[in-house]
PDB file of N, CA and C in Angstrom:
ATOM      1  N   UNK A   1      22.914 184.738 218.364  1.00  0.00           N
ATOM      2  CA  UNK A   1      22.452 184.137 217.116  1.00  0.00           C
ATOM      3  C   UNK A   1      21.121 183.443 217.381  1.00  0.00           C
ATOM      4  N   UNK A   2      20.247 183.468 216.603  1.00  0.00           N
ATOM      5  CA  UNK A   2      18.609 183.115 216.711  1.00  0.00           C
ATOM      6  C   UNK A   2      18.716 181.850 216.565  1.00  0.00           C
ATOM      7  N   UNK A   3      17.707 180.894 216.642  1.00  0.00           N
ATOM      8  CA  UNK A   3      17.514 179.431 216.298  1.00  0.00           C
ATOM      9  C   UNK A   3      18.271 179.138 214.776  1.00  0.00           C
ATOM     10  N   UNK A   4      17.251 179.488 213.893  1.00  0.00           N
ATOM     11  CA  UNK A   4      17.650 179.655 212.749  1.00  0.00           C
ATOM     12  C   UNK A   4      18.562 179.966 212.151  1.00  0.00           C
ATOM     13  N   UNK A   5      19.133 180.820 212.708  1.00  0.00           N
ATOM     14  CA  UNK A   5      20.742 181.008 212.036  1.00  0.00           C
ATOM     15  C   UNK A   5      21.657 180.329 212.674  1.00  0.00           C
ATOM     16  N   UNK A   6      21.313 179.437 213.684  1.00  0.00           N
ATOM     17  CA  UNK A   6      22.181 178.408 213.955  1.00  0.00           C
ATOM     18  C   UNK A   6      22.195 177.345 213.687  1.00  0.00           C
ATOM     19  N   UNK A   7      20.536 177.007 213.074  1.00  0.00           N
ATOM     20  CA  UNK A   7      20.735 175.667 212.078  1.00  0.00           C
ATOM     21  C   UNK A   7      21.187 175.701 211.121  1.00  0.00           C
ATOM     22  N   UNK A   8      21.037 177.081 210.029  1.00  0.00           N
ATOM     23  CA  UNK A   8      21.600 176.780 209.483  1.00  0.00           C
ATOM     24  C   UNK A   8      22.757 176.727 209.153  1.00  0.00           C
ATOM     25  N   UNK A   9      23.868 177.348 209.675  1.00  0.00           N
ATOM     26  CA  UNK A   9      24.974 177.057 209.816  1.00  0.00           C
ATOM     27  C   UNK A   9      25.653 175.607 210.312  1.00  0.00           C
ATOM     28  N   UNK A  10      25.091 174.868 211.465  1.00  0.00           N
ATOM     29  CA  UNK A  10      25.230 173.897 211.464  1.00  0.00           C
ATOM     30  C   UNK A  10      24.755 172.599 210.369  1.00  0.00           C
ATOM     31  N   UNK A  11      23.811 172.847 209.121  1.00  0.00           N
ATOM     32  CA  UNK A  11      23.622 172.292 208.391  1.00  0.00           C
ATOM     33  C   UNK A  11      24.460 172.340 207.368  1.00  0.00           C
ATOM     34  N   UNK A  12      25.144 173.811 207.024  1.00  0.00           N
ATOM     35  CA  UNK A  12      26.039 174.125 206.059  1.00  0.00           C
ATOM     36  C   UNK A  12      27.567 173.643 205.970  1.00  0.00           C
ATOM     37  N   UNK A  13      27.921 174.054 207.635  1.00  0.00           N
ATOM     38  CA  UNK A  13      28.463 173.359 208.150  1.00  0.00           C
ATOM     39  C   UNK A  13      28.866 171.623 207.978  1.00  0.00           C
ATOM     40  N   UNK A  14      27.879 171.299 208.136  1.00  0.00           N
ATOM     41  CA  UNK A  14      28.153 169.296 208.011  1.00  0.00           C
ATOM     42  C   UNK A  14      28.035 169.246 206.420  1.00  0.00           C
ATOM     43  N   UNK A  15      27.844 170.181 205.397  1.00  0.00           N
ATOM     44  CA  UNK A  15      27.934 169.699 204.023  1.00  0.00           C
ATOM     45  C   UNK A  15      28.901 170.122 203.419  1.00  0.00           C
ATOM     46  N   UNK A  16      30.083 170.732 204.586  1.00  0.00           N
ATOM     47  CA  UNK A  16      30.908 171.745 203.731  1.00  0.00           C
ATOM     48  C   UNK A  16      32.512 170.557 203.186  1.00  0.00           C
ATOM     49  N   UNK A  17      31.708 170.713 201.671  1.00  0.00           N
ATOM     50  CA  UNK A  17      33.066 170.182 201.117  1.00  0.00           C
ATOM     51  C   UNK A  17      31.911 168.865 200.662  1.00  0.00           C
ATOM     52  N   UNK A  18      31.206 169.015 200.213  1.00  0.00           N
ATOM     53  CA  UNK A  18      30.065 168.186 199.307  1.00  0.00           C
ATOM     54  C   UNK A  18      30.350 168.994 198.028  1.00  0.00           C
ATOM     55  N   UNK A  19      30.091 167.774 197.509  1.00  0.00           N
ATOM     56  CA  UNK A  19      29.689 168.225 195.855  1.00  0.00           C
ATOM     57  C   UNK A  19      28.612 168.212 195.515  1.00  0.00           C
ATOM     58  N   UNK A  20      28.660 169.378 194.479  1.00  0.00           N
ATOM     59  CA  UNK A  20      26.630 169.554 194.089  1.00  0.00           C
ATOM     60  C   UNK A  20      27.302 169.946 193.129  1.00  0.00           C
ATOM     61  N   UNK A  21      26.061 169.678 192.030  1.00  0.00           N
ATOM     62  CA  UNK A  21      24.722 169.984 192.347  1.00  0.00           C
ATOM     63  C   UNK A  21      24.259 168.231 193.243  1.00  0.00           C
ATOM     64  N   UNK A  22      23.643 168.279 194.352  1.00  0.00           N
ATOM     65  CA  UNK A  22      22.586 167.132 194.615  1.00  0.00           C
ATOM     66  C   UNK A  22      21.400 166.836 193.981  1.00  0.00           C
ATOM     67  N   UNK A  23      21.331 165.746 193.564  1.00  0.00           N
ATOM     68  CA  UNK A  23      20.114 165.998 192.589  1.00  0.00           C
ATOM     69  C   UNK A  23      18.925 164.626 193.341  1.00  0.00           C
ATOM     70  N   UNK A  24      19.322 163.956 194.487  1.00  0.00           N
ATOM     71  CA  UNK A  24      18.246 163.031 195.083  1.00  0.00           C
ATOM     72  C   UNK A  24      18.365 163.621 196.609  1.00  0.00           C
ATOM     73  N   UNK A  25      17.116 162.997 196.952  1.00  0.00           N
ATOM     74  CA  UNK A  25      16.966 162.908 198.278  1.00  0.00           C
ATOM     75  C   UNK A  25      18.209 161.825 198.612  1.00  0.00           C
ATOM     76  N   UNK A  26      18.319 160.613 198.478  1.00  0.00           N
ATOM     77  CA  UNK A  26      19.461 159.441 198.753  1.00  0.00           C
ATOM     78  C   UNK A  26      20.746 160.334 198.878  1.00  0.00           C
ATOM     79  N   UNK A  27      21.054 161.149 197.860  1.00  0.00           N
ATOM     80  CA  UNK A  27      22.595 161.688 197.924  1.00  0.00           C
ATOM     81  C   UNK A  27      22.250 162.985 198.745  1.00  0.00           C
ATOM     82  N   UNK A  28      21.800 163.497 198.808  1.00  0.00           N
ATOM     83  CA  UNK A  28      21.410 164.825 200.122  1.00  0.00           C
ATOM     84  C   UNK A  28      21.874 163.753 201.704  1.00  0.00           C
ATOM     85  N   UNK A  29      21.646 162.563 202.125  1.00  0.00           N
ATOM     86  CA  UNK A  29      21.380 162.231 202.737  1.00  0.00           C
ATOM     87  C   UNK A  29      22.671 161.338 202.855  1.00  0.00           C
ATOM     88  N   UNK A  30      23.424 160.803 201.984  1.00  0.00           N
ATOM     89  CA  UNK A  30      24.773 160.154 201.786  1.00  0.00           C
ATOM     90  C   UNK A  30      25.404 161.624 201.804  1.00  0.00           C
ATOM     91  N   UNK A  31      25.641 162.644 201.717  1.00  0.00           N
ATOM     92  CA  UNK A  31      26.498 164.142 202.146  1.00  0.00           C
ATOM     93  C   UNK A  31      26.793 164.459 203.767  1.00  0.00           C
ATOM     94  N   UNK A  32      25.656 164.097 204.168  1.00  0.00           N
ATOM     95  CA  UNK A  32      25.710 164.393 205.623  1.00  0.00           C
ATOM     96  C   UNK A  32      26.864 163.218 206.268  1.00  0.00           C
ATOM     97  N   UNK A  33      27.879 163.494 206.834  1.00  0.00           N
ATOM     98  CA  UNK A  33      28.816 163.119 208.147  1.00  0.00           C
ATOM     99  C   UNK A  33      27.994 161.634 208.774  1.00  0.00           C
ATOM    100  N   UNK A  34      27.355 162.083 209.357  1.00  0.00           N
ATOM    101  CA  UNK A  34      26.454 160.658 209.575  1.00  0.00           C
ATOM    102  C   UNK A  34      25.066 160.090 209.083  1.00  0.00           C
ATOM    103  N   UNK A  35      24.908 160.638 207.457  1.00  0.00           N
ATOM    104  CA  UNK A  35      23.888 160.069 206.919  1.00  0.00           C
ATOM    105  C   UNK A  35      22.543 160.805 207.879  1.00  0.00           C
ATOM    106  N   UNK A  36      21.414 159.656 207.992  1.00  0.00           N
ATOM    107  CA  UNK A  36      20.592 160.251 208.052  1.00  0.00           C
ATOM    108  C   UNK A  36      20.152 160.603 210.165  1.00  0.00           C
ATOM    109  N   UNK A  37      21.163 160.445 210.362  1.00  0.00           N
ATOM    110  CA  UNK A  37      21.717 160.519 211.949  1.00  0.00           C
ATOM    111  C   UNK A  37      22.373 161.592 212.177  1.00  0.00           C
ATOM    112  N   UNK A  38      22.268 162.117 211.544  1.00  0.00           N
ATOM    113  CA  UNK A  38      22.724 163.820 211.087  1.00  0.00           C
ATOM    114  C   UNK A  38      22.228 164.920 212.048  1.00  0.00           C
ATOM    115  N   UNK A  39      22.470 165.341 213.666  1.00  0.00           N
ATOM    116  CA  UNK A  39      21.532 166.073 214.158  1.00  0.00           C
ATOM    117  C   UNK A  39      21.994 167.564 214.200  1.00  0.00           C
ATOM    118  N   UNK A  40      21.122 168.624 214.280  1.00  0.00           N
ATOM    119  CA  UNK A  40      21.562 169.946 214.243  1.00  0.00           C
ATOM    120  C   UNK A  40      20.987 170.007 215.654  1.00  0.00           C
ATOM    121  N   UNK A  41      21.412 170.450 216.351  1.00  0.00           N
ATOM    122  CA  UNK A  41      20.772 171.172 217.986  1.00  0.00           C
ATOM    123  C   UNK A  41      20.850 172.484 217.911  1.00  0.00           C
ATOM    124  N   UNK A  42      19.907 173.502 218.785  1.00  0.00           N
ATOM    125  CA  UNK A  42      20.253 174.714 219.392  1.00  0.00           C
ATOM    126  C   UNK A  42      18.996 174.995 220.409  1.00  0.00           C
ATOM    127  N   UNK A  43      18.968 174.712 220.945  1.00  0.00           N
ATOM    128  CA  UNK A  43      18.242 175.221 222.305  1.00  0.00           C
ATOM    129  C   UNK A  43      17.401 173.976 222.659  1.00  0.00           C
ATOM    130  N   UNK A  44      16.260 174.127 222.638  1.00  0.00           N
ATOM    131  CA  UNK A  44      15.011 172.859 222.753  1.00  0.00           C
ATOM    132  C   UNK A  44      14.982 172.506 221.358  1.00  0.00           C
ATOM    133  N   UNK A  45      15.319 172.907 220.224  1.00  0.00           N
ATOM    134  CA  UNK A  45      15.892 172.239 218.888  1.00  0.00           C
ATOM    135  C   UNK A  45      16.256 171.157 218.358  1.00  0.00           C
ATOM    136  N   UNK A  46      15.644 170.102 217.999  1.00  0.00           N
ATOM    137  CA  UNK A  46      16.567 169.134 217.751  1.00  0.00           C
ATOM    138  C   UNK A  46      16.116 168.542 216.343  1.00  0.00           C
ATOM    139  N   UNK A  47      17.093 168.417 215.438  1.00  0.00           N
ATOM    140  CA  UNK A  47      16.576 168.112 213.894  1.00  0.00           C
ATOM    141  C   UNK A  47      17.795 167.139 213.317  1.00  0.00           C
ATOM    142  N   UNK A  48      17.080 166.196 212.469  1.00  0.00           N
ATOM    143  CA  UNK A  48      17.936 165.144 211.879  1.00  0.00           C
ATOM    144  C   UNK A  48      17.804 165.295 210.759  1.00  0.00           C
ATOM    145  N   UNK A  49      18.909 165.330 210.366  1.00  0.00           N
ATOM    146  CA  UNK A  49      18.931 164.704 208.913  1.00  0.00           C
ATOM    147  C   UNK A  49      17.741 163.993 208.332  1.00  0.00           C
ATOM    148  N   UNK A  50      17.433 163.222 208.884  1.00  0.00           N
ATOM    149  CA  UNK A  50      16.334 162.016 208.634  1.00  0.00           C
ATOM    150  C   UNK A  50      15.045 162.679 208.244  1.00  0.00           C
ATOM    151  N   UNK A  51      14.869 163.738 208.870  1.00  0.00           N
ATOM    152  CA  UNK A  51      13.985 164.088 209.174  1.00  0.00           C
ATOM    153  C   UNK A  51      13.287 165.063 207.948  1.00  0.00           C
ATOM    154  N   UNK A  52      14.544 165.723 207.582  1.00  0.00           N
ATOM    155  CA  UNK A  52      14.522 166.721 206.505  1.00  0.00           C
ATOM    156  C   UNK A  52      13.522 165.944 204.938  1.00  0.00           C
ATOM    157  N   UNK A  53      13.430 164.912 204.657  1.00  0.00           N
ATOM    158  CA  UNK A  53      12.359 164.259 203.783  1.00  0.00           C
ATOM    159  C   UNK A  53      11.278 164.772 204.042  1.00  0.00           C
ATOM    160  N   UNK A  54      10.599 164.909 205.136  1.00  0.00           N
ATOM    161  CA  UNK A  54       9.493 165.494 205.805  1.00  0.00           C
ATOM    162  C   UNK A  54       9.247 166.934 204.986  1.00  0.00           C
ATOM    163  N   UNK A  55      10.088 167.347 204.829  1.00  0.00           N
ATOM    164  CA  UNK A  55      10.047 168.997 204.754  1.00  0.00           C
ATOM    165  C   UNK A  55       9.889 169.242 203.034  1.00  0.00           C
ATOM    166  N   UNK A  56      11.421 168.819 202.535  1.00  0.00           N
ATOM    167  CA  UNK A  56      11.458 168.823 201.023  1.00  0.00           C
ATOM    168  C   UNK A  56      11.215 168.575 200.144  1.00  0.00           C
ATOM    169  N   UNK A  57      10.668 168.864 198.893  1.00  0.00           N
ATOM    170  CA  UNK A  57       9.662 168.489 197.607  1.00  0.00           C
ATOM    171  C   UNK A  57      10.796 167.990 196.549  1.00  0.00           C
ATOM    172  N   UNK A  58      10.220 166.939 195.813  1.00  0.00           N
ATOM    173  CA  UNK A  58      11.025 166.493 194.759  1.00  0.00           C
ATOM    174  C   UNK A  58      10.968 168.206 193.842  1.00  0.00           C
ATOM    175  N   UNK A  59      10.402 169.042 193.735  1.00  0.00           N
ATOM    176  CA  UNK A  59      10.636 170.001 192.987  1.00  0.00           C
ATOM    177  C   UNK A  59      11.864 170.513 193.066  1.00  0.00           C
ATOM    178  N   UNK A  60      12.627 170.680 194.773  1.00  0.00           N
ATOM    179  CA  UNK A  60      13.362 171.707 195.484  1.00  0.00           C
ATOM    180  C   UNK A  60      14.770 170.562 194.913  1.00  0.00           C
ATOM    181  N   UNK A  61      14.878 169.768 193.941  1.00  0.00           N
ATOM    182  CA  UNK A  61      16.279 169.033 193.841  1.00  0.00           C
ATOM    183  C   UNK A  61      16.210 169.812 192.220  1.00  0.00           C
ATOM    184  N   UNK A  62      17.680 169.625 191.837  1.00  0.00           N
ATOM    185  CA  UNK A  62      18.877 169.538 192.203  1.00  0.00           C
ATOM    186  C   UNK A  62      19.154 170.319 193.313  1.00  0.00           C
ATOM    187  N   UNK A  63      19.788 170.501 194.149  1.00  0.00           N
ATOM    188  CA  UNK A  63      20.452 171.348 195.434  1.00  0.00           C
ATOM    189  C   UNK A  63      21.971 172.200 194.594  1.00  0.00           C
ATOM    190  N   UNK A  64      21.900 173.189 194.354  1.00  0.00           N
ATOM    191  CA  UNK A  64      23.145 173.461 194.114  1.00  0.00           C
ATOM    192  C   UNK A  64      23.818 173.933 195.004  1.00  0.00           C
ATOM    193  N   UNK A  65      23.956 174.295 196.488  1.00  0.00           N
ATOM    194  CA  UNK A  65      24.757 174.859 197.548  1.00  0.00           C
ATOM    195  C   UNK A  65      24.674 174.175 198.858  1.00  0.00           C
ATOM    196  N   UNK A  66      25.394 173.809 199.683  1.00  0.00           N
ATOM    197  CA  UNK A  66      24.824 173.718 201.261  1.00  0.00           C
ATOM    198  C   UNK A  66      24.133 174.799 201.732  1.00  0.00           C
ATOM    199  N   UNK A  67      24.159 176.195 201.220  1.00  0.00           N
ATOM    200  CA  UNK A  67      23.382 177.251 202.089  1.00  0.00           C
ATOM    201  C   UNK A  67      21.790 176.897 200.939  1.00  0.00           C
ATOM    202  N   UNK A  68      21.515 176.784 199.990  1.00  0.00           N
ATOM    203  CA  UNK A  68      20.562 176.772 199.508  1.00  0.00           C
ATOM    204  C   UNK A  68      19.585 175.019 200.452  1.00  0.00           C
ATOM    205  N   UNK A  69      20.659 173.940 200.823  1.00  0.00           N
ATOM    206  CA  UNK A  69      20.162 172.679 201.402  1.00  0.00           C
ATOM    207  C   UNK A  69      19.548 173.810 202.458  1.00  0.00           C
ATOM    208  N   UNK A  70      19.899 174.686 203.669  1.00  0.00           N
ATOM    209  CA  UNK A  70      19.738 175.064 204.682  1.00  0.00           C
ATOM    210  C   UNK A  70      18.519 175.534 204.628  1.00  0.00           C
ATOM    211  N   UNK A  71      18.760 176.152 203.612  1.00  0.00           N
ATOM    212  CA  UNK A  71      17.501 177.519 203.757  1.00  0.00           C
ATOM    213  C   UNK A  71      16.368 176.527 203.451  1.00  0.00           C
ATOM    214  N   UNK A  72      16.139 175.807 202.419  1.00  0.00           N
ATOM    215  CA  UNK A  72      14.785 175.367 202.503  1.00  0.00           C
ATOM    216  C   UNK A  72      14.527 174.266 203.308  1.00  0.00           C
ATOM    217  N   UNK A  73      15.693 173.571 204.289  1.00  0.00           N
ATOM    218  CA  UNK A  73      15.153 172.691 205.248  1.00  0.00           C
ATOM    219  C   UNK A  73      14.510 174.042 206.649  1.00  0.00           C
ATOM    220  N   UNK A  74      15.255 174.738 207.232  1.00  0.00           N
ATOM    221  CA  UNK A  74      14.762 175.691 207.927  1.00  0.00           C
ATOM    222  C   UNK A  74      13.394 176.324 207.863  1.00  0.00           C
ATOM    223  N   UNK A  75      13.551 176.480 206.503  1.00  0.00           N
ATOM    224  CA  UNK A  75      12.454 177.713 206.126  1.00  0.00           C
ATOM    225  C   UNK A  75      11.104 176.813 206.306  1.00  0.00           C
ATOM    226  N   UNK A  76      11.233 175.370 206.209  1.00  0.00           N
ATOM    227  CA  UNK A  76      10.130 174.661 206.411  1.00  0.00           C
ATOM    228  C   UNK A  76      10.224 173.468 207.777  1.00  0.00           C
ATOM    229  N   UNK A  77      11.020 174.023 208.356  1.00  0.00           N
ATOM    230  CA  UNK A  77      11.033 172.796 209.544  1.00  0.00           C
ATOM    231  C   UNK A  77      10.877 173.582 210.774  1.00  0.00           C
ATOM    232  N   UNK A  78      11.432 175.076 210.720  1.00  0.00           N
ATOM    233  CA  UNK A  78      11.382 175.734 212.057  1.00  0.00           C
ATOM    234  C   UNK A  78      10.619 177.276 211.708  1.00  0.00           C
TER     235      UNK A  78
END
């Protein structure tokens, strides 16, 4: 499995059994297991929760899926 398809699974993963639609950054971030201490690893990889603000546009909310959270933290972080 590539980088990427192991974050995101591990991102989907820590949201599974969230309710969406998410419609803030604050509640994206209250979903995660440990808030914004939230880390995904896979190789020299290392990404937080925290971190994901960095990446995402107030456009990209509401969130309606954990695989849709994944894809656009990935698609712009790695």
């Amino acid at each position: 499995m590539d980088i990427q398809a192991e974050v995101k699974k591990q991102i989907t993963g820590a949201l599974a059994g969230t309710q969406f639609p998410i419609a803030s950054p604050e509640a994206l971030l209250a979903a995660f297991p440990n808030g914004a201490d939230t880390t995904c690893e896979c190789g020299d990889v290392k990404l937080r929760a925290g971190d994901a603000g960095g990446v995402l546009k107030e456009s990209d909310f509401p969130f309606e899926s954990a695989e849709a959270v994944a894809d656009a933290i990935v698609s712009r972080a790695l």
